[in-house]
N, C-alpha and C. Protein backbone atom coordinates (compact mmCIF):
# COMPACT_ATOMS: atom_id res chain seq x y z
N UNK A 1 15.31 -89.62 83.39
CA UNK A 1 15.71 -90.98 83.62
C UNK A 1 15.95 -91.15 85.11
N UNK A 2 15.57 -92.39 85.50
CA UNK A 2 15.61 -92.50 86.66
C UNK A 2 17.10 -93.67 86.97
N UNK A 3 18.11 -93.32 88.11
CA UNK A 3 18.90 -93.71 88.69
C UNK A 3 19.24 -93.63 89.36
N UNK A 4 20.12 -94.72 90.00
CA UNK A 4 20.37 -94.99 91.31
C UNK A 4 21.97 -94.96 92.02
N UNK A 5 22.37 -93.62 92.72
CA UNK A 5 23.47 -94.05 92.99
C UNK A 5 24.31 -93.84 94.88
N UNK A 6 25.42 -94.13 95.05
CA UNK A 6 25.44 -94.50 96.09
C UNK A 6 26.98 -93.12 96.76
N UNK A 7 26.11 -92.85 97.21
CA UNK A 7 27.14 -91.27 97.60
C UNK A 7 27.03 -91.54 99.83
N UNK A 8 27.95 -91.16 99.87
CA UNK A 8 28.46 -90.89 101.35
C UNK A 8 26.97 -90.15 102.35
N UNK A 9 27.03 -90.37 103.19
CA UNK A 9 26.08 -90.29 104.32
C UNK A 9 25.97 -88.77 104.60
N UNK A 10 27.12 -88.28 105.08
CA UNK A 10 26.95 -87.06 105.22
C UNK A 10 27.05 -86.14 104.09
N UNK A 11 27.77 -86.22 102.54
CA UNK A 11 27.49 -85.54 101.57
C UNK A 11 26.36 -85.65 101.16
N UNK A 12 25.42 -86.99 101.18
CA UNK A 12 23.84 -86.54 100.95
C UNK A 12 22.69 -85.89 102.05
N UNK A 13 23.24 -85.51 103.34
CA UNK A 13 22.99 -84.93 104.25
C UNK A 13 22.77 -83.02 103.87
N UNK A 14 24.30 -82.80 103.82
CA UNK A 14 24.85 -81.73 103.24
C UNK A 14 24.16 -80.91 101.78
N UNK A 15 23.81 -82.12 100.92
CA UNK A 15 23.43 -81.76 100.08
C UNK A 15 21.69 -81.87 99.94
N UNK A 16 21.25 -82.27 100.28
CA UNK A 16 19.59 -82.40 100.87
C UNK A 16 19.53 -80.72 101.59
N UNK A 17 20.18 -80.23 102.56
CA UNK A 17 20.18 -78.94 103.31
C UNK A 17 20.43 -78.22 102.25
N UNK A 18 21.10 -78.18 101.54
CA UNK A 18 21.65 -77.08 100.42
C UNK A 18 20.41 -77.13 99.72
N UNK A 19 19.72 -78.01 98.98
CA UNK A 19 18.76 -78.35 98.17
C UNK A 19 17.20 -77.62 98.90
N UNK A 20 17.30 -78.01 99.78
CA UNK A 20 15.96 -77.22 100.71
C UNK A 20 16.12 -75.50 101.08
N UNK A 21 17.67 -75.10 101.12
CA UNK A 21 17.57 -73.84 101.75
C UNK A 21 17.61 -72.87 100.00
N UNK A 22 17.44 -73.83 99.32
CA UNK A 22 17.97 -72.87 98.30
C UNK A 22 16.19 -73.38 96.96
N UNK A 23 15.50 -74.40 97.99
CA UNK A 23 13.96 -74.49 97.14
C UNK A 23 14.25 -75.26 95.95
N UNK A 24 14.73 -75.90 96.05
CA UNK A 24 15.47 -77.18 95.06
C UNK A 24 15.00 -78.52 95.25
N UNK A 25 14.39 -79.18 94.51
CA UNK A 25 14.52 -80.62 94.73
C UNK A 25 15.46 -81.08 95.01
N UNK A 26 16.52 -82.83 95.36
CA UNK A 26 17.56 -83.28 95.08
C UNK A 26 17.71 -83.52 93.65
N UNK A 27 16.87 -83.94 93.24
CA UNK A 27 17.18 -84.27 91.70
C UNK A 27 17.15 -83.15 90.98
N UNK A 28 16.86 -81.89 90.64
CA UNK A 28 17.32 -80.59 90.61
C UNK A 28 18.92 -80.16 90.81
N UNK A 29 19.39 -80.08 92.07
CA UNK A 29 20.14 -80.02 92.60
C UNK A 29 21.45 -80.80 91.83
N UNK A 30 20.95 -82.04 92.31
CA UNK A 30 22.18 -83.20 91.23
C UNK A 30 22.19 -83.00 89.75
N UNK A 31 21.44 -82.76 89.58
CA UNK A 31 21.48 -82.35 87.96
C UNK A 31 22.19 -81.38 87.60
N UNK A 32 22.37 -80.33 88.27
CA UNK A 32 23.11 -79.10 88.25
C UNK A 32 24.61 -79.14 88.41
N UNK A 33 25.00 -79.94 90.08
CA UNK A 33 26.37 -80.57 89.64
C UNK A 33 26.46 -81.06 89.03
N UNK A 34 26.40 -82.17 88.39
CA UNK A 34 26.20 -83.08 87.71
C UNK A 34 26.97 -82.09 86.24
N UNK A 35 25.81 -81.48 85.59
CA UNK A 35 26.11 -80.51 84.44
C UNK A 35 27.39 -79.47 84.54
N UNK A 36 27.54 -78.99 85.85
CA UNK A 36 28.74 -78.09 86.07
C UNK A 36 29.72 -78.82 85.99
N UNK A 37 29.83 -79.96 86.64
CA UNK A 37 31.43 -80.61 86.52
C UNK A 37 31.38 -81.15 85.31
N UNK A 38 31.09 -81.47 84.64
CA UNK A 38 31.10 -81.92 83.05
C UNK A 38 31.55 -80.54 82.28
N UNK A 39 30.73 -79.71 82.67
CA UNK A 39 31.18 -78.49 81.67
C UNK A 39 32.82 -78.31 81.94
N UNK A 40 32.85 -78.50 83.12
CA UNK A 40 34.38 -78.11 83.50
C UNK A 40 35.59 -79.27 83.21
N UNK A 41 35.15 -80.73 82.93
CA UNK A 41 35.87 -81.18 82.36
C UNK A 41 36.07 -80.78 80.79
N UNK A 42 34.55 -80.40 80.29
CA UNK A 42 34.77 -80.31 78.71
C UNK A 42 36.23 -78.75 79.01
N UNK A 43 36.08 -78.29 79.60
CA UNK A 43 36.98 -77.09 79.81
C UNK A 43 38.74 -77.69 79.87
N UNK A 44 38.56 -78.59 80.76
CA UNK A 44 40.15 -79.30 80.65
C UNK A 44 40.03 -79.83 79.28
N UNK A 45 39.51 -80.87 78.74
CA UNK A 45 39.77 -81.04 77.80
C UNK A 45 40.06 -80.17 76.47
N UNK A 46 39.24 -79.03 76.27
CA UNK A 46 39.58 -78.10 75.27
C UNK A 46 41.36 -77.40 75.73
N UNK A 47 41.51 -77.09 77.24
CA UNK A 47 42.65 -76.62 77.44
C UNK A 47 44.17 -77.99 77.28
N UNK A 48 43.58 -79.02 77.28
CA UNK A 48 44.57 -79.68 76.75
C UNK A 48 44.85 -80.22 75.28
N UNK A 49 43.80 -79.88 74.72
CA UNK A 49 43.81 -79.99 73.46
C UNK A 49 44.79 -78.54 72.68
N UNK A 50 44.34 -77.67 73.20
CA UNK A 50 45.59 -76.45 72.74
C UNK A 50 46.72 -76.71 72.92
N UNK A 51 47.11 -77.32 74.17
CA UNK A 51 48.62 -77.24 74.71
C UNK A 51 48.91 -78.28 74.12
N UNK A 52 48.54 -79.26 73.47
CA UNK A 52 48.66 -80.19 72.47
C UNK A 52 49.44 -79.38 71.41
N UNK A 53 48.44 -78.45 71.02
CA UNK A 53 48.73 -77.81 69.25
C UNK A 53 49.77 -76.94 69.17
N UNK A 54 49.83 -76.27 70.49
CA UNK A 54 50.93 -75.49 70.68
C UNK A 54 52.14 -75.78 71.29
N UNK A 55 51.94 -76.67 71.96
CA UNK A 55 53.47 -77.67 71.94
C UNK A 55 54.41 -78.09 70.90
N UNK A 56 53.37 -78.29 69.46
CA UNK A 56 53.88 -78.72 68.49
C UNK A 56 54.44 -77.40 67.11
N UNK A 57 53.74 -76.28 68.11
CA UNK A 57 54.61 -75.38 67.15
C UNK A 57 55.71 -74.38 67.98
N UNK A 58 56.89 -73.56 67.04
CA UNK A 58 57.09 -72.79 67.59
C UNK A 58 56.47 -71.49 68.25
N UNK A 59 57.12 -71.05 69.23
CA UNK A 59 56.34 -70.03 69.82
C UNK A 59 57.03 -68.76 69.99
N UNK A 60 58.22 -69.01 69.77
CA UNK A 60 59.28 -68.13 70.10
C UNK A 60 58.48 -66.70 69.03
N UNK A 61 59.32 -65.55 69.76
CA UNK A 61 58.82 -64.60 68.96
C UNK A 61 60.58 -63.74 68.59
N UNK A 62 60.02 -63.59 67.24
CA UNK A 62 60.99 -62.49 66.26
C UNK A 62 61.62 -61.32 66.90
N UNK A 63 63.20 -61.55 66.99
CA UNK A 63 63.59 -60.41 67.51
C UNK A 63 63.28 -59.54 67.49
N UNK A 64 62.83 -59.27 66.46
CA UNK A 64 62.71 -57.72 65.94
C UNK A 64 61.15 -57.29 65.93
N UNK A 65 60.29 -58.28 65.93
CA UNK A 65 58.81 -58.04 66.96
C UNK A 65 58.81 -57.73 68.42
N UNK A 66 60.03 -58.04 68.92
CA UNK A 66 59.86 -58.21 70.56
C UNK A 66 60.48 -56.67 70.77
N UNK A 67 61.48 -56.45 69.93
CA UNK A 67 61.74 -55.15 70.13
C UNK A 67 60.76 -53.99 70.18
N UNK A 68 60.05 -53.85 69.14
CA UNK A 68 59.01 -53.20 68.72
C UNK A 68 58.24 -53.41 70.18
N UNK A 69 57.57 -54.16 70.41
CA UNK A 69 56.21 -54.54 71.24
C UNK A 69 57.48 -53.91 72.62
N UNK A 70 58.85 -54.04 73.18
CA UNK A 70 59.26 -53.62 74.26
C UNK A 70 59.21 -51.96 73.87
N UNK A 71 59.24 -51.01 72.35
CA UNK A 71 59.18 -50.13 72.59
C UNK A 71 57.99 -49.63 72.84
N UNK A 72 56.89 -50.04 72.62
CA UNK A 72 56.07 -49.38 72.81
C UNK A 72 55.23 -49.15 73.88
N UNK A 73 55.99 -50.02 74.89
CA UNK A 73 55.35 -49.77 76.26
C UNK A 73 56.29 -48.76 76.89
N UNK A 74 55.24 -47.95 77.71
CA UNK A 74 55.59 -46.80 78.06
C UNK A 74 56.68 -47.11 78.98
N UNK A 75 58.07 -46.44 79.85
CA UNK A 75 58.59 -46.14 80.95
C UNK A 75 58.23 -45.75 81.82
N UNK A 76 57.58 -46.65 83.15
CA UNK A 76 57.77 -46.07 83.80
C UNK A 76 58.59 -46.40 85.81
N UNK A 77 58.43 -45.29 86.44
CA UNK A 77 58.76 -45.66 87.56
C UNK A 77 59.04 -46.65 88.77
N UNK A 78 59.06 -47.39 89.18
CA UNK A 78 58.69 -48.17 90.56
C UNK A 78 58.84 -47.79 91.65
C-alpha cells in the first residue's frame, strides 16, 4: 500500500543514509520500524495486562514456603 507521510527533515535525511549504507530501500527500511515499534508496544501491552491480573491477586508468599526456599540457599561469605 502506498502512503504518504510527513516526518522531519533531518530524520528523513538520517534515515535515507541508514537505508543506503545498510542496501535498503526507504520503504524497506520504514517497514521495519514501523513493525519493531508495534511489536514493542504489543510488548507493553501484554506487560500491562499481567500487572493488571496480578494486582488483583495476592502475592504474598507462605511463611513457611519462604522459610524453606531461605533454607535452601546456600551460606555464603561477602
Amino acid at each position: 500500500m502506498k502512503t504518504a507521510v510527513s516526518i522531519p527533515d533531518a530524520v528523513f535525511r538520517m534515515a535515507d543514509r541508514f537505508a543506503r549504507q545498510r542496501k535498503l530501500s526507504r520503504s524497506a527500511l520504514f517497514t521495519q520500524a514501523l513493525e519493531d515499534f508495534l511489536a514493542l508496544r504489543r510488548s507493553d501491552d501484554v506487560t500491562e495486562r499481567l500487572n493488571r491480573v496480578y494486582a488483583a491477586s495476592d502475592s504474598t508468599i507462605d511463611q513457611a514456603l519462604r522459610t524453606i526456599q531461605s533454607r535452601s540457599i546456600p551460606k555464603e561469605r561477602w
